[in-house]
N, C-alpha and C. Protein backbone atom coordinates (compact mmCIF):
# COMPACT_ATOMS: atom_id res chain seq x y z
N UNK A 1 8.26 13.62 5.69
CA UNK A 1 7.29 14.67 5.42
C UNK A 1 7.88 16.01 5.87
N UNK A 2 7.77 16.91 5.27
CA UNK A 2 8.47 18.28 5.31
C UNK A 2 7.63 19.09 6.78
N UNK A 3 6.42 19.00 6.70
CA UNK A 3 6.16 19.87 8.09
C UNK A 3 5.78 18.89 9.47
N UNK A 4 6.42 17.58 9.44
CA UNK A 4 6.76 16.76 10.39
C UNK A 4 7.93 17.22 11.48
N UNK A 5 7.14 17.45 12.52
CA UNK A 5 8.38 18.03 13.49
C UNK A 5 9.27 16.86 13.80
N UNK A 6 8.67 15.41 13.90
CA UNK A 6 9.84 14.20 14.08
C UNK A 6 10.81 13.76 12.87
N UNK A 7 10.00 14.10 11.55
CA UNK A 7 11.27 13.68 10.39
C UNK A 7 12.44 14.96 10.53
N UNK A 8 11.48 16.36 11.21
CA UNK A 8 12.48 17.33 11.27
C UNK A 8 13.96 17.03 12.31
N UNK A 9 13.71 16.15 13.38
CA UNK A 9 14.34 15.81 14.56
C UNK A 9 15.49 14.41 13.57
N UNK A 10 14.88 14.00 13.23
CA UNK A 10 15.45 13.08 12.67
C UNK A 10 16.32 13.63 11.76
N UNK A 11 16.09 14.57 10.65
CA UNK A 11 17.10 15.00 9.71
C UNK A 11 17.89 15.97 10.37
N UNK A 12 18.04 16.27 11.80
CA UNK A 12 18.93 17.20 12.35
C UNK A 12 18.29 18.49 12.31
N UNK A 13 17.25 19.14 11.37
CA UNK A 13 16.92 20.32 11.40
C UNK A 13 16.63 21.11 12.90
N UNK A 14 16.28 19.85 13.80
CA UNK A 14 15.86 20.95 14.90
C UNK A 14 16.59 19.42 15.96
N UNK A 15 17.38 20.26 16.66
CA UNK A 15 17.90 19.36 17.60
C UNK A 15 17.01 18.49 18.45
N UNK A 16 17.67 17.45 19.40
CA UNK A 16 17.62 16.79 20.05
C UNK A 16 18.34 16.20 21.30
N UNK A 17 17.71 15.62 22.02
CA UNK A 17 18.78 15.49 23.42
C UNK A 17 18.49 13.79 22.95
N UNK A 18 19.77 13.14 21.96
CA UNK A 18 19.72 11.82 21.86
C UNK A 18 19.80 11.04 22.83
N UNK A 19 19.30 9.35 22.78
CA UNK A 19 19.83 8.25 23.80
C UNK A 19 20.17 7.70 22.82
N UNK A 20 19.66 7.37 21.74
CA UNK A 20 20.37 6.45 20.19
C UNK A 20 19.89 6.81 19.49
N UNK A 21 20.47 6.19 18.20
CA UNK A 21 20.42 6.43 17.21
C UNK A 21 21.23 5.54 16.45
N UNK A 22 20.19 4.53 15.43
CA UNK A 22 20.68 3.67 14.13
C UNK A 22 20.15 4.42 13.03
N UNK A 23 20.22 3.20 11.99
CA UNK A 23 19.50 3.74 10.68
C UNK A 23 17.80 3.58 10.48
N UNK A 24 17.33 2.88 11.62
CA UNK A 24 16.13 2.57 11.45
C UNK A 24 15.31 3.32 12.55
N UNK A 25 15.94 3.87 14.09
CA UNK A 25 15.50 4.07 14.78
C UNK A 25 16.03 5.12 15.71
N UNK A 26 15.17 6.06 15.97
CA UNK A 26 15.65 7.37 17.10
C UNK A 26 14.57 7.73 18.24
N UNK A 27 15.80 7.21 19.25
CA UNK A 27 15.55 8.05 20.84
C UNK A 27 16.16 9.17 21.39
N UNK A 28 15.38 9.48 21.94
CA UNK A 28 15.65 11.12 22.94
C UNK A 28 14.63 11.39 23.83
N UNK A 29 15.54 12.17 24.50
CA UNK A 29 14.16 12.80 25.82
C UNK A 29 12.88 13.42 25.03
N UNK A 30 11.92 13.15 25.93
CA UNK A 30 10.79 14.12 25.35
C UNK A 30 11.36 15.66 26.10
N UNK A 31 10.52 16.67 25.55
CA UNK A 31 11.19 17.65 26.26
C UNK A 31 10.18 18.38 27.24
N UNK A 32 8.74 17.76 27.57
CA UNK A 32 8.05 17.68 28.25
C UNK A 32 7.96 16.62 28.79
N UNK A 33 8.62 16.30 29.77
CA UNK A 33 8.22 14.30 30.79
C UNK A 33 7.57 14.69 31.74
N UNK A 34 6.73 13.61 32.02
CA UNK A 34 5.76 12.91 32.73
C UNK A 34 6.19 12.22 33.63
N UNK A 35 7.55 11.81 33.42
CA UNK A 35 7.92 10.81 34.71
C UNK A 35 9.65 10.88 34.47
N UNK A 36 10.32 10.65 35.36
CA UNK A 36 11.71 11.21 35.75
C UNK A 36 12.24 10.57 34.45
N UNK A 37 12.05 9.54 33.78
CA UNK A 37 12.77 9.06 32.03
C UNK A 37 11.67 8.79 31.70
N UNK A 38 11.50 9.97 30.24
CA UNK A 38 10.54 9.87 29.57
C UNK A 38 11.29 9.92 27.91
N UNK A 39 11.07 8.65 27.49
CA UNK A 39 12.36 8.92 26.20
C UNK A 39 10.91 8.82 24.97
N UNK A 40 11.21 9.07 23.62
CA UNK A 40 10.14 9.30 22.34
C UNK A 40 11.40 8.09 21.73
N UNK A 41 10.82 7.45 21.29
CA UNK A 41 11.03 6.30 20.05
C UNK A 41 10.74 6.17 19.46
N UNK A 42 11.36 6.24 17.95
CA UNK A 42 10.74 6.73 16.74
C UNK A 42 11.12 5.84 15.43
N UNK A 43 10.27 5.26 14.60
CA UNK A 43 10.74 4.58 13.13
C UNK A 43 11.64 5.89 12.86
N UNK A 44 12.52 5.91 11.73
CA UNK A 44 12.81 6.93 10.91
C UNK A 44 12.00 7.09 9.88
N UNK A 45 11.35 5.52 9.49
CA UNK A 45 10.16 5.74 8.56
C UNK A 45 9.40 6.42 8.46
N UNK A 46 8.75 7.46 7.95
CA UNK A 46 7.62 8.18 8.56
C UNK A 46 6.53 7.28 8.38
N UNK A 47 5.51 7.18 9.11
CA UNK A 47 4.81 6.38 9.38
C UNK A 47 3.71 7.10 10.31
N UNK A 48 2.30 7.34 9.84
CA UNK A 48 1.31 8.46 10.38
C UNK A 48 1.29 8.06 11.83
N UNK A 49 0.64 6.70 12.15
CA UNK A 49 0.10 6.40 13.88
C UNK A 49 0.27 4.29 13.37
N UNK A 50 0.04 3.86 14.02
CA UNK A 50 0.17 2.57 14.34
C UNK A 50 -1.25 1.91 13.42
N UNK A 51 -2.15 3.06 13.68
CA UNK A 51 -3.64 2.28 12.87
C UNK A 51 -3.21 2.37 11.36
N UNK A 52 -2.13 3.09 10.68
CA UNK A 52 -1.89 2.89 9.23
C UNK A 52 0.03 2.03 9.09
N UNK A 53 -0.09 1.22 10.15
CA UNK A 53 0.93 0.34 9.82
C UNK A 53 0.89 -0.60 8.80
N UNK A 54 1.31 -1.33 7.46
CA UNK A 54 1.32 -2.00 6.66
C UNK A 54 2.13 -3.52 7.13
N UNK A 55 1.68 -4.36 6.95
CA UNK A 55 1.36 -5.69 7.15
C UNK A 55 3.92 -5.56 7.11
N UNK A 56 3.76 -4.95 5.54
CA UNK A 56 5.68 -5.59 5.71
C UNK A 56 5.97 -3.95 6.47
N UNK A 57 5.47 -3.62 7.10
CA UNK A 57 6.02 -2.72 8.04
C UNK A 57 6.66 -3.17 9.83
N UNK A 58 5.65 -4.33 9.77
CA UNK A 58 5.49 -5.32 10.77
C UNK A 58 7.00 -5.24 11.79
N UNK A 59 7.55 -6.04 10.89
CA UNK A 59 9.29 -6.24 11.56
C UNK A 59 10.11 -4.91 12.01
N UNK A 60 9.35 -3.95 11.90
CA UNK A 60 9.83 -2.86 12.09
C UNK A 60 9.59 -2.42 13.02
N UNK A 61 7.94 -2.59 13.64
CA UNK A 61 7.37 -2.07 14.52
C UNK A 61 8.23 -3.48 15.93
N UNK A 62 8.41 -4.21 15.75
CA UNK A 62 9.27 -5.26 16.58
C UNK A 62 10.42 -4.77 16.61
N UNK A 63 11.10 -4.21 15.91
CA UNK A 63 12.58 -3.85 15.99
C UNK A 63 12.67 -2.57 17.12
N UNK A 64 11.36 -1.71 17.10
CA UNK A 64 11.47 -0.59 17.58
C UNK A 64 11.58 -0.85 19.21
N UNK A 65 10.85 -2.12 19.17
CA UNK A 65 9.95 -2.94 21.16
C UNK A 65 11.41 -3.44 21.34
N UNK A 66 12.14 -3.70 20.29
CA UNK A 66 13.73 -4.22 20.97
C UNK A 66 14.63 -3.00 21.48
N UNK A 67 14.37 -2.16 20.49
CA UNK A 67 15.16 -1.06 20.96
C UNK A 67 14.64 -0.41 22.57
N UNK A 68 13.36 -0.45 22.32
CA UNK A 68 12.77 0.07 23.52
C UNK A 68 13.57 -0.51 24.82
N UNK A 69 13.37 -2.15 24.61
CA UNK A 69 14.11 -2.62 25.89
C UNK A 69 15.28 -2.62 25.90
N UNK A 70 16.06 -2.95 25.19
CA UNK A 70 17.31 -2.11 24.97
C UNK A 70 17.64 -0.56 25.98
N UNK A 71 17.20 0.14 25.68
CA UNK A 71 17.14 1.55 26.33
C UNK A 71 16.97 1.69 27.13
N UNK A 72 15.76 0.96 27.83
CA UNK A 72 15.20 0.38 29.60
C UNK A 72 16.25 -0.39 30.28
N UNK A 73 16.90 -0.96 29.76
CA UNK A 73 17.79 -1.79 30.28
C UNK A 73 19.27 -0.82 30.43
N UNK A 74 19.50 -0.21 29.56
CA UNK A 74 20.45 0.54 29.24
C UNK A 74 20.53 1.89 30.34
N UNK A 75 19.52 1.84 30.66
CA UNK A 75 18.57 3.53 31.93
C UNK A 75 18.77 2.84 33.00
N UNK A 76 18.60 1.88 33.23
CA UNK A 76 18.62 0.85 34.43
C UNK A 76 17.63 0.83 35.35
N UNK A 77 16.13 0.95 33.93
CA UNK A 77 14.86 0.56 34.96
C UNK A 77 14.66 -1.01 35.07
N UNK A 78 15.37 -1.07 36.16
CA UNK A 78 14.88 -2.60 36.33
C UNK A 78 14.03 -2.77 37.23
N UNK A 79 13.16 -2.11 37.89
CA UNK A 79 12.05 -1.61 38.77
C UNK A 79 10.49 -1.95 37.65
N UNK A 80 10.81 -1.60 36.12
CA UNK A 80 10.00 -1.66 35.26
C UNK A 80 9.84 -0.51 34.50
N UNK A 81 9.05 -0.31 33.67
CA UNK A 81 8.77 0.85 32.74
C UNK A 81 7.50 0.82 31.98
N UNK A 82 7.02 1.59 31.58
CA UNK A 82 6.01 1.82 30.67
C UNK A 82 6.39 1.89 29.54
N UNK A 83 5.49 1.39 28.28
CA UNK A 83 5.51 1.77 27.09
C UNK A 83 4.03 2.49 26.39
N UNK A 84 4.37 3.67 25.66
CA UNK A 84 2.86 3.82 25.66
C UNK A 84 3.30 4.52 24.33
N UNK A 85 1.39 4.25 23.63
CA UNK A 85 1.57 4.92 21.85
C UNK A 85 0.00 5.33 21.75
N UNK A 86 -0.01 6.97 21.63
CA UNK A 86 -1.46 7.36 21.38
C UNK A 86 -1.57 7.10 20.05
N UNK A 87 -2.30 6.66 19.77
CA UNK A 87 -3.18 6.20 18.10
C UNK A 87 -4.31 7.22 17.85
N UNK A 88 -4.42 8.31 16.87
CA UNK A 88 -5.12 8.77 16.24
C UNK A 88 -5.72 9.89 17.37
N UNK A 89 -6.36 10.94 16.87
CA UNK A 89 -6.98 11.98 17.56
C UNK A 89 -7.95 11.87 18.96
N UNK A 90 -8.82 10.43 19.13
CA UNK A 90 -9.74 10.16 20.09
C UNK A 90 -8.77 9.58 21.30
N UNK A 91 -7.06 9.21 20.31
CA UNK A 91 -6.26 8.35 21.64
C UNK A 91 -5.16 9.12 21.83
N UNK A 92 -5.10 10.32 21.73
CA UNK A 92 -4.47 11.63 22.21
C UNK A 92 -3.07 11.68 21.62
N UNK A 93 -3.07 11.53 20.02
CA UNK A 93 -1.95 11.46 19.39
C UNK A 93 -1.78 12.85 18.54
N UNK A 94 -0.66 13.59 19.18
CA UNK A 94 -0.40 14.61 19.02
C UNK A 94 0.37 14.97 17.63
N UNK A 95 1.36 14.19 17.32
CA UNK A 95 2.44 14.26 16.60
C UNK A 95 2.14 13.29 15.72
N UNK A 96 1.70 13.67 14.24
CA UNK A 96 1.30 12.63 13.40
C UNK A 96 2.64 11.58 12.73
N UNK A 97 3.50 11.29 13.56
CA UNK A 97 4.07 10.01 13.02
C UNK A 97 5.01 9.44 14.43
N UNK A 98 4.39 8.13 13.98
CA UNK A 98 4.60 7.00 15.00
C UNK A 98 5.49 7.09 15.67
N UNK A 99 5.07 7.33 16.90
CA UNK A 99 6.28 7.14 18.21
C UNK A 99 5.63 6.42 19.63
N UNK A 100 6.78 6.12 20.53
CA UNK A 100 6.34 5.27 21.48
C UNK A 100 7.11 6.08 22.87
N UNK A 101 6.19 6.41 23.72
CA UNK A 101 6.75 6.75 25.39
C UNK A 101 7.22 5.76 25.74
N UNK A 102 8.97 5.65 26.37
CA UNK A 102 9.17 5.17 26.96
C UNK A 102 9.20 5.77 28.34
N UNK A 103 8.52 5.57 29.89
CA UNK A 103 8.35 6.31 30.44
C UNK A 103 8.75 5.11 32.02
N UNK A 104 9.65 6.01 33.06
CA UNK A 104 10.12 4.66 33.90
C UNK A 104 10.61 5.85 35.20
N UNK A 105 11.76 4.89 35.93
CA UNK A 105 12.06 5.84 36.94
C UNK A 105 11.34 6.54 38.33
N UNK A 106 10.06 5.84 38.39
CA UNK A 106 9.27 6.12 39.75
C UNK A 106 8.40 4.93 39.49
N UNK A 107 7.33 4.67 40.50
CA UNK A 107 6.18 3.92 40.47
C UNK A 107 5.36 4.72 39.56
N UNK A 108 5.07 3.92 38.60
CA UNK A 108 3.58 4.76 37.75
C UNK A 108 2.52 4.34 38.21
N UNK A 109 1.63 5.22 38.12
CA UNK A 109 0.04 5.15 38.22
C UNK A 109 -0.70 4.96 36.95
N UNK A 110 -1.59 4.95 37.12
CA UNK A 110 -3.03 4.46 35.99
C UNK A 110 -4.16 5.31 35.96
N UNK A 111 -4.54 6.28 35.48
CA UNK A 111 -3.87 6.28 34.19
C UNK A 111 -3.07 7.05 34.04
N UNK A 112 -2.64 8.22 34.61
CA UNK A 112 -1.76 9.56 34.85
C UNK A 112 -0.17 8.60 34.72
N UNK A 113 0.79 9.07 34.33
CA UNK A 113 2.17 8.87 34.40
C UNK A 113 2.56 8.78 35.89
């Protein structure tokens, strides 16, 4: 989508501070964190929020939870980490296409980061 600031991140238009990057999937710092590693994980698919995921979208949304740990493992939270995904306007989803906080690196609290 053209006024998507994440397909924009994704097609290079507006940089990023990468951790990876395949053909299906992109991490980077958020550039506001909440907690000492706060990485955004992203389909390349555009894809609005998680409540309009499609049934063969499925394996995708699994590929992304691999990458996730992948990356956690790769950061060397072995202490643990958070994963978190606001869904839609009432669940504080800012950026209309699907991404996931990976968020680690201290003790988290509940509900605050």
């Amino acid at each position: 989508m053209s006024d998507c600031i994440f397909c924009k991140i994704i097609s290079g238009e507006i940089p990023s501070k990468k951790v990876y990057e395949d053909d299906r999937v992109l991490a980077f710092h958020d550039i506001n964190p909440t907690a000492p590693v706060h990485i955004l994980v992203i389909p390349k698919e555009h894809i609005t929020s998680l409540a309009e995921v499609k049934d063969e979208q499925l394996e995708l949304i699994g590929y992304v939870h691999g990458v996730i740990r992948n990356i956690a493992k790769d950061l060397g939270l072995v202490n643990g980490f958070r994963v978190v995904n606001n869904c839609g306007l009432d669940g504080g989803q800012e950026v209309k296409h699907l991404h996931f906080h990976l968020l680690g690196g201290k003790k988290l609290t509940w509900p605050a980061g």
